[in-house]
C-alpha atoms as a PDB file:
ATOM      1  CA  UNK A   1      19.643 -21.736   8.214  1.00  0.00           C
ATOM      2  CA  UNK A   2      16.378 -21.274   9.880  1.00  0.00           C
ATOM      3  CA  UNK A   3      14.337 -18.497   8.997  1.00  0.00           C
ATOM      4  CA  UNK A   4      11.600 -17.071  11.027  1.00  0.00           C
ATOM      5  CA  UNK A   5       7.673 -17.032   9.529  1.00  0.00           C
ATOM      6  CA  UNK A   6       8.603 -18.527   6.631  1.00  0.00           C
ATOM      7  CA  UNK A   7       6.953 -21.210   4.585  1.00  0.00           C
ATOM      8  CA  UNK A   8       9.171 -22.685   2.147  1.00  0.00           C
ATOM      9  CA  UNK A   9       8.317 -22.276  -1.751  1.00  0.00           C
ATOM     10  CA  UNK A  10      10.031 -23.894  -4.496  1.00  0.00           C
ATOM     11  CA  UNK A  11       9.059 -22.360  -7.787  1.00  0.00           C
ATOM     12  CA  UNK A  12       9.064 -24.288 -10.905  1.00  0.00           C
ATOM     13  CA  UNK A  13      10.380 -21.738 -13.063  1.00  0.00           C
ATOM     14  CA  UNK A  14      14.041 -21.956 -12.339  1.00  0.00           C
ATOM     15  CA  UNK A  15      13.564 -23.880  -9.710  1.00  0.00           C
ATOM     16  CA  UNK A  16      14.500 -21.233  -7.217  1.00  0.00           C
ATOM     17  CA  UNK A  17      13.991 -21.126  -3.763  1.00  0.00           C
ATOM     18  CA  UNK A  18      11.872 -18.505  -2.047  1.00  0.00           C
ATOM     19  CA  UNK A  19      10.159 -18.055   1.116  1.00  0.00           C
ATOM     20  CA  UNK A  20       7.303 -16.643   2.708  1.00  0.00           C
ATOM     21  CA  UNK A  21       7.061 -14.008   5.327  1.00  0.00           C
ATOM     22  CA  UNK A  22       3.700 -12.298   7.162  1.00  0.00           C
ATOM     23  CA  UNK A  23       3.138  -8.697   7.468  1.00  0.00           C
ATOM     24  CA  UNK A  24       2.144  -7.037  10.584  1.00  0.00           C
ATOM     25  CA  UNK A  25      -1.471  -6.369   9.160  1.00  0.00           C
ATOM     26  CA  UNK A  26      -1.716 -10.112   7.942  1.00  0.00           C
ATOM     27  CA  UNK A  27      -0.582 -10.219   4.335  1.00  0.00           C
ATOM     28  CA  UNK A  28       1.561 -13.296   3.496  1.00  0.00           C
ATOM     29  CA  UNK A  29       4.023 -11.891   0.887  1.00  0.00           C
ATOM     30  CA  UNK A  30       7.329 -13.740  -0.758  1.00  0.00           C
ATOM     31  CA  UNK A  31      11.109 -13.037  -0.815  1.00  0.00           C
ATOM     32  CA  UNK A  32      14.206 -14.585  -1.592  1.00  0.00           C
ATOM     33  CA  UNK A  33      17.067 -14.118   1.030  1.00  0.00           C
ATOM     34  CA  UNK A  34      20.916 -14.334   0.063  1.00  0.00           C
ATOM     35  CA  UNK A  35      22.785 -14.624   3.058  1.00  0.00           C
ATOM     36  CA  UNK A  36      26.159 -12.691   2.884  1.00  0.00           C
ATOM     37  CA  UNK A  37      27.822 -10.339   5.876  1.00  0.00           C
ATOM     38  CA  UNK A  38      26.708  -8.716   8.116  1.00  0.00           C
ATOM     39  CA  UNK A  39      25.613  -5.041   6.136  1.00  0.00           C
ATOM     40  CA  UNK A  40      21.799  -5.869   4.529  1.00  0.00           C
ATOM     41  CA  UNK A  41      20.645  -4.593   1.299  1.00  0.00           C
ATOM     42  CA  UNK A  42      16.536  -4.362   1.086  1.00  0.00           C
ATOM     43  CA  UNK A  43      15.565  -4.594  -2.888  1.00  0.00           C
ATOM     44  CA  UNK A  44      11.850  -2.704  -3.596  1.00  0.00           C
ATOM     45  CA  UNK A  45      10.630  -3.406  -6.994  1.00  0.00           C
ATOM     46  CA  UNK A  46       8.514  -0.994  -9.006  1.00  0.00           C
ATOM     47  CA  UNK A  47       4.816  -0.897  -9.732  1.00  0.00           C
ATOM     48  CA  UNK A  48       3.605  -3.921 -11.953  1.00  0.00           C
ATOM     49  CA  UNK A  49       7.044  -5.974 -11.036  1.00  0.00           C
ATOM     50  CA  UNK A  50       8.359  -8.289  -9.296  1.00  0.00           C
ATOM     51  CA  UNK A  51      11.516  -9.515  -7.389  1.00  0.00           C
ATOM     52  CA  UNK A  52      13.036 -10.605 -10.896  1.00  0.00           C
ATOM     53  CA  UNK A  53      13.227  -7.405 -12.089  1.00  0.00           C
ATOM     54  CA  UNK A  54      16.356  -7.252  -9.979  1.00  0.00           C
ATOM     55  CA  UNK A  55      18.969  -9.850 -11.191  1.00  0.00           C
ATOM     56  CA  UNK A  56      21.354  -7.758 -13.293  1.00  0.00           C
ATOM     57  CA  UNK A  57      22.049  -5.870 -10.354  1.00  0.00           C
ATOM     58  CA  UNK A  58      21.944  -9.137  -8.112  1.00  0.00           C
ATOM     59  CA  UNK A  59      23.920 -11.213 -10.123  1.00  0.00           C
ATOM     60  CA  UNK A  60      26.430  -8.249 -10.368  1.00  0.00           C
ATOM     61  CA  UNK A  61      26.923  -8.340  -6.320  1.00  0.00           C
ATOM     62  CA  UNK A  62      27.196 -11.980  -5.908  1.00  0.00           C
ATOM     63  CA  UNK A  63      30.852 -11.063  -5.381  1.00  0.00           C
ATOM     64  CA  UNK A  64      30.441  -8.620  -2.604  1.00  0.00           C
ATOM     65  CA  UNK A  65      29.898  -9.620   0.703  1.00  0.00           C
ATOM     66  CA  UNK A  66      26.350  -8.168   1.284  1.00  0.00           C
ATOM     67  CA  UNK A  67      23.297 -10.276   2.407  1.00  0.00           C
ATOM     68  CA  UNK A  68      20.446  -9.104   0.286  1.00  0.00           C
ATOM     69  CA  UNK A  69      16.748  -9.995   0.941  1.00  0.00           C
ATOM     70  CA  UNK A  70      14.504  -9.247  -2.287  1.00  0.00           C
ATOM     71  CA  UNK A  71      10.392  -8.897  -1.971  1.00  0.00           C
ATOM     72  CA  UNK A  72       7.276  -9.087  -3.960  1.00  0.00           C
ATOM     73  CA  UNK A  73       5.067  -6.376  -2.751  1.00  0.00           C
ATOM     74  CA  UNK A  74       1.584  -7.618  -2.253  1.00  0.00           C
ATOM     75  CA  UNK A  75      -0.393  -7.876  -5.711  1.00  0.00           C
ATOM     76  CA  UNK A  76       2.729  -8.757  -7.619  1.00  0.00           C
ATOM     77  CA  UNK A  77       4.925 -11.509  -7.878  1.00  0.00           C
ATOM     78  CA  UNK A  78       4.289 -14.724  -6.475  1.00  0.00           C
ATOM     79  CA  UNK A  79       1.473 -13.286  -3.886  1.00  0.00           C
ATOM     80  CA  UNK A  80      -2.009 -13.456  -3.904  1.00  0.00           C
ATOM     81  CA  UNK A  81      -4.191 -10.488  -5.162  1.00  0.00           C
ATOM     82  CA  UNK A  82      -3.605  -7.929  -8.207  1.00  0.00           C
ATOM     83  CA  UNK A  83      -2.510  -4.308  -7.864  1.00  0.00           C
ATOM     84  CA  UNK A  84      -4.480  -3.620 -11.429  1.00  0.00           C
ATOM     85  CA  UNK A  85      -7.275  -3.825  -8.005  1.00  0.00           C
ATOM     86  CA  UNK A  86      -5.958  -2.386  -5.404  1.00  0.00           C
ATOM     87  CA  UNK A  87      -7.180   1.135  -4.034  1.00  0.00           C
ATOM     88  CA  UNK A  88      -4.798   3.711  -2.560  1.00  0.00           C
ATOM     89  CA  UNK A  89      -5.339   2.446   0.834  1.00  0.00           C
ATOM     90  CA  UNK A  90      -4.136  -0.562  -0.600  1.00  0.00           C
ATOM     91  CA  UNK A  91      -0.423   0.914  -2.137  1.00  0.00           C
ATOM     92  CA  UNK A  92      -0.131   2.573   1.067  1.00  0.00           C
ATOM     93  CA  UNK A  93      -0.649  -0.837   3.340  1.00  0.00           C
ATOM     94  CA  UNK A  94       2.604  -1.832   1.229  1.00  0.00           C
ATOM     95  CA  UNK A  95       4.956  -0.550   3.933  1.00  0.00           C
ATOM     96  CA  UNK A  96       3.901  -3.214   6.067  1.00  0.00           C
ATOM     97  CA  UNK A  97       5.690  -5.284   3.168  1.00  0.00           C
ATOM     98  CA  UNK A  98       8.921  -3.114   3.443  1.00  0.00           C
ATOM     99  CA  UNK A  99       8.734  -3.084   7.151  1.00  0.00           C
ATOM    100  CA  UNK A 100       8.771  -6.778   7.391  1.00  0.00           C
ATOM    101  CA  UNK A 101      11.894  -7.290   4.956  1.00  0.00           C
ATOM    102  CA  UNK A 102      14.044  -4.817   7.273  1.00  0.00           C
ATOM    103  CA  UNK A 103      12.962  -6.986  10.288  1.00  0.00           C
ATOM    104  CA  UNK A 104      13.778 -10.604   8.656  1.00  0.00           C
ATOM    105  CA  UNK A 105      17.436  -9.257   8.008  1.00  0.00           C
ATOM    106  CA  UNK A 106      17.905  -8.080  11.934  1.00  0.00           C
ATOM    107  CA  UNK A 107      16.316 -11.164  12.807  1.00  0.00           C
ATOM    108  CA  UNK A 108      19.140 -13.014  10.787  1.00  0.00           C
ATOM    109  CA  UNK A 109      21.365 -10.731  12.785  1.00  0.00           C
ATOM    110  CA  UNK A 110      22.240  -8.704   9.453  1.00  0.00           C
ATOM    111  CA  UNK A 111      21.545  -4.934   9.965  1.00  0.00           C
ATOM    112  CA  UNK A 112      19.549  -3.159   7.102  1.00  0.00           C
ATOM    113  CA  UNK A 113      22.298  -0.596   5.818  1.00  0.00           C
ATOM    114  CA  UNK A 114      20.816  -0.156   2.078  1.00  0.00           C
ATOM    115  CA  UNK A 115      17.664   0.357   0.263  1.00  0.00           C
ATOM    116  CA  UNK A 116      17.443   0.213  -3.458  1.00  0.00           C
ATOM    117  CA  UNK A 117      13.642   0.868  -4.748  1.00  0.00           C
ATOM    118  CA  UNK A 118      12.398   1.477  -7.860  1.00  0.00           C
ATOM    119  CA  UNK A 119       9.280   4.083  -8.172  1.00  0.00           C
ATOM    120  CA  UNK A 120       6.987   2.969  -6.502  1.00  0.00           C
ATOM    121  CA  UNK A 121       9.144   0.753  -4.199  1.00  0.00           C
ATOM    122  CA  UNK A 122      11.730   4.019  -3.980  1.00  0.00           C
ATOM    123  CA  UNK A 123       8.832   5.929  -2.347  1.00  0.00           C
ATOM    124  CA  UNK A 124       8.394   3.454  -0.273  1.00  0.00           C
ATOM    125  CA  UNK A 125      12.096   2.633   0.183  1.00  0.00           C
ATOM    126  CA  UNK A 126      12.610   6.724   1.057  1.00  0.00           C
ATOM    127  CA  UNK A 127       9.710   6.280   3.595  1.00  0.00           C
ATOM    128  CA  UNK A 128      11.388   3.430   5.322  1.00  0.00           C
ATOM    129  CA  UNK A 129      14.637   4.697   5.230  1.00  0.00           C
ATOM    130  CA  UNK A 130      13.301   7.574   7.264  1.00  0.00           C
ATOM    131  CA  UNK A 131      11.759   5.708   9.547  1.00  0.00           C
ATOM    132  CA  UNK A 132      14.285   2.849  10.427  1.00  0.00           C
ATOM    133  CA  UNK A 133      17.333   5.503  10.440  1.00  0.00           C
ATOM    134  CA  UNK A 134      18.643   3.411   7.039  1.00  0.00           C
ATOM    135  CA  UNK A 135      21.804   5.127   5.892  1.00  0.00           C
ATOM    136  CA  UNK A 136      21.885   5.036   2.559  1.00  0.00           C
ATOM    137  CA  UNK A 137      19.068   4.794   0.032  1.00  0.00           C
ATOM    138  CA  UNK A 138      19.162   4.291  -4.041  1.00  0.00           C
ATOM    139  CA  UNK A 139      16.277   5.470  -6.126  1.00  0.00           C
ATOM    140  CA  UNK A 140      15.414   4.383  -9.520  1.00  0.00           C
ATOM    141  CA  UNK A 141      12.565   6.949 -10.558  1.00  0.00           C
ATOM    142  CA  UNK A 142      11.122   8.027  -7.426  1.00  0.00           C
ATOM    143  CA  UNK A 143       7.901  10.132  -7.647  1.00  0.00           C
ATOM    144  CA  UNK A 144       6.488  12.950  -5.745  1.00  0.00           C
ATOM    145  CA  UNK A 145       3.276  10.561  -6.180  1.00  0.00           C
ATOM    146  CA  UNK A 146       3.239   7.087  -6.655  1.00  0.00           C
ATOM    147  CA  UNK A 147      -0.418   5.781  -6.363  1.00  0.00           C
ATOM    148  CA  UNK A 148      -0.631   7.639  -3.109  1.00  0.00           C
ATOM    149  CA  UNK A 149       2.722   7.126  -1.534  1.00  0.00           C
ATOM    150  CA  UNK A 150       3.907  10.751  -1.432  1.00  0.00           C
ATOM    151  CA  UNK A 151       7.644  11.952  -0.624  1.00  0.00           C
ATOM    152  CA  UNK A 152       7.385  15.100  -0.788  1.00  0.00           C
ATOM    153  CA  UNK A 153       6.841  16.306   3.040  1.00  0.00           C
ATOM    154  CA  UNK A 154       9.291  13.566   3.799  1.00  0.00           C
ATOM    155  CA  UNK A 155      11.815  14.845   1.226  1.00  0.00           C
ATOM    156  CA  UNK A 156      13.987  16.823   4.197  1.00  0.00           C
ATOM    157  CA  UNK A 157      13.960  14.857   6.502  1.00  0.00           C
ATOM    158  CA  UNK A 158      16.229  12.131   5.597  1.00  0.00           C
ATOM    159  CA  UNK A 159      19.365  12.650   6.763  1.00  0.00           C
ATOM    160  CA  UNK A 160      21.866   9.443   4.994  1.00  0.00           C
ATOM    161  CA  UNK A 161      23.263   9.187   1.769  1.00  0.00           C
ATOM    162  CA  UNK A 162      21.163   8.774  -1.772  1.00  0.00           C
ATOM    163  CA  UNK A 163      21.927   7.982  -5.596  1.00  0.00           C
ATOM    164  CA  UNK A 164      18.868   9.066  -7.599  1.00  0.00           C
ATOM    165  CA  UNK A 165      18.579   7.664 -11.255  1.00  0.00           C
ATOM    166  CA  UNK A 166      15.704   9.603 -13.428  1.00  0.00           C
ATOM    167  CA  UNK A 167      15.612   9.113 -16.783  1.00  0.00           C
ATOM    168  CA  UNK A 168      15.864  12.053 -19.401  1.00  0.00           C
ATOM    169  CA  UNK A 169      12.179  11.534 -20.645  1.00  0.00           C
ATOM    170  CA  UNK A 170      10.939  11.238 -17.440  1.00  0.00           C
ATOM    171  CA  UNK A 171       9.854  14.437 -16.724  1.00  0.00           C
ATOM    172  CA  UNK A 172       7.830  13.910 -13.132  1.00  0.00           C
ATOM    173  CA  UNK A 173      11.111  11.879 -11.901  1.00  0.00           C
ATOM    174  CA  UNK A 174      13.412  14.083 -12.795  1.00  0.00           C
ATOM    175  CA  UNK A 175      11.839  17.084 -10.975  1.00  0.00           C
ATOM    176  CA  UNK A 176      11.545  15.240  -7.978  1.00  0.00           C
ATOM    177  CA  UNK A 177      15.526  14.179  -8.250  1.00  0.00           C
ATOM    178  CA  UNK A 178      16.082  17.897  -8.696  1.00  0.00           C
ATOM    179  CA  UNK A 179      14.276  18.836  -5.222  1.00  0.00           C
ATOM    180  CA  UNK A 180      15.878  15.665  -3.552  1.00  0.00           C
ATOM    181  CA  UNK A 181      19.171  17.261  -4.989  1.00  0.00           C
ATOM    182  CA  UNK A 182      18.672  20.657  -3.223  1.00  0.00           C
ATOM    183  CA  UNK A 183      17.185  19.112   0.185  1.00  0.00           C
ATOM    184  CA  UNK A 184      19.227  16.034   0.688  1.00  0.00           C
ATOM    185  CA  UNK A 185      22.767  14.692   0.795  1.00  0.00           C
ATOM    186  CA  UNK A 186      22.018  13.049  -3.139  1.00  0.00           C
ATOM    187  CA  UNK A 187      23.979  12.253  -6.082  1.00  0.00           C
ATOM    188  CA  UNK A 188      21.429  12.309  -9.123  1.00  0.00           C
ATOM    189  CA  UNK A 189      21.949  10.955 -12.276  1.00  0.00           C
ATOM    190  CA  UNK A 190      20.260  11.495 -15.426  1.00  0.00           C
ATOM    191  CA  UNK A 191      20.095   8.935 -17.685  1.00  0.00           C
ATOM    192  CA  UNK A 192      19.434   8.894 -21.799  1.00  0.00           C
ATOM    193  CA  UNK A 193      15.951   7.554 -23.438  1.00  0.00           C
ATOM    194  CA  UNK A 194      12.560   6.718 -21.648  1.00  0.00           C
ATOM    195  CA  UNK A 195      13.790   3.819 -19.709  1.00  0.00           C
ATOM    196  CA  UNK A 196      12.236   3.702 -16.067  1.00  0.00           C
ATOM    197  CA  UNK A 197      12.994   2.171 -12.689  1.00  0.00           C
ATOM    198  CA  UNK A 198      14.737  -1.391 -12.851  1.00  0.00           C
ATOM    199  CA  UNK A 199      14.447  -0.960 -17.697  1.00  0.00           C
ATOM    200  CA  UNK A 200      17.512   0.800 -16.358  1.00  0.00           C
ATOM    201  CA  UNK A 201      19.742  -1.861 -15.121  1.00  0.00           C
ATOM    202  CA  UNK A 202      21.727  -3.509 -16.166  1.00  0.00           C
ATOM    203  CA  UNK A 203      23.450   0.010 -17.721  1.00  0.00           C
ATOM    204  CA  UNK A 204      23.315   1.872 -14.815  1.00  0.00           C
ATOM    205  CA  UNK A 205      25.111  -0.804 -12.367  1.00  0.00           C
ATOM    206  CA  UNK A 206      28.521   0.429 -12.299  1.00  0.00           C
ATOM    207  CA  UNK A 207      27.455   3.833 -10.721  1.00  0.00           C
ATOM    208  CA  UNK A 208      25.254   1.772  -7.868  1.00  0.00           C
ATOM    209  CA  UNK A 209      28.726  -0.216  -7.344  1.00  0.00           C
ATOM    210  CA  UNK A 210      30.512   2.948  -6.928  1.00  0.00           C
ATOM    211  CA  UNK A 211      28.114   3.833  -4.339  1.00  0.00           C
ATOM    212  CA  UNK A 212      27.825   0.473  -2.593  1.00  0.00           C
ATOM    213  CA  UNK A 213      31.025  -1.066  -2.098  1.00  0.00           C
ATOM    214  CA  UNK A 214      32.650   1.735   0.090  1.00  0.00           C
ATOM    215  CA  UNK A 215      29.971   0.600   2.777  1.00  0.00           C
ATOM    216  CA  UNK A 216      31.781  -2.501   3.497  1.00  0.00           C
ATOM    217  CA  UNK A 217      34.421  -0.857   4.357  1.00  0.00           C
ATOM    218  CA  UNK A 218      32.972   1.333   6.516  1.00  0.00           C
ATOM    219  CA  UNK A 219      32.310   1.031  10.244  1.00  0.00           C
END
């Protein structure tokens, strides 16, 4: 399959294939697409991570029919640059990176019907979900603040489905899960212990199933 903007990448460690893509504002930034049907799942990893932090939960969809593209935000990962550097403008520039994953799946005629982000990539995720009318959204420790991406103005305005994981000794997530709760349509979930974003997984992947799987069912 042919991929628009992409320059192929074969990393050593695994050997697995990734790809390249370029952001409206210039930044070349790497994924890894899994071609499935025709519902999309965008992945958003957390601050300091990287699209690896997401296999439990991948390899525990390869049976579903989902296509499922999977980015390193710029700074982390396989991309250029280190977000230990980065100023707020900087964080903020990163929904350029989200942007550009919804558009490779409609460009591979797949239409973007999930986003799973953790923190810092579930701000994000919340933003673009808002913005690209993206129906349902799962958020592993979202923040009112995460390096300057803020939620909190945005918090009512999303009008699709969410599953909100916050861990028990995570005191700033777990507020925000409780305002989400009152403003949104949301199903939050509180989990045990200090674990954060994707530390979670792979414990918390039967309730994401739950959530997922009646989507392919669903016109």
């Amino acid at each position: 399959m042919k991929h628009v903007m992409l320059i192929l990448l074969v990393l050593l460690a695994g050997c697995t294939t990734r790809y390249s893509l370029t952001t409206d504002d210039g930044e070349k930034i790497t994924y890894e697409y899994i071609e499935g049907g025709s519902k999309g799942i965008i992945f958003l990893h957390g601050l300091g991570g990287s699209i690896n932090d997401w296999k439990p939960l991948k390899e525990a969809l390869k049976e579903d029919k989902f296509s499922m593209i999977l980015i390193d935000f710029r700074g982390h990962g396989q991309n250029k640059g280190k977000w230990e550097d980065f100023e707020t403008e900087d964080f903020q520039d990163m929904i350029y990176d989200a942007r550009i994953a919804e558009k490779m799946l409609r460009s591979e005629g797949v239409i973007p019907t999930i986003i799973i982000g953790a923190d810092l990539g579930a701000n994000l995720g919340l933003k673009l979900a808002i913005e690209k009318d993206i129906g349902k959204v799962i958020l592993l420790s979202p923040g009112s603040n995460y390096k300057g991406i803020t939620i909190s103005k945005e918090i009512s305005n999303y009008t699709g489905q969410s599953l909100i994981f916050s861990g028990k000794a995570d005191s700033a997530s777990y507020t925000t899960s409780q305002v989400m709760k009152r403003n949104i349509n949301t199903t939050a979930i509180v989990v045990s212990g200090d674990k954060r974003g994707t530390e979670m997984l792979p414990d918390i992947n039967p309730h994401i199933l739950q959530f997922l799987r009646p989507t392919l069912t669903s016109t």
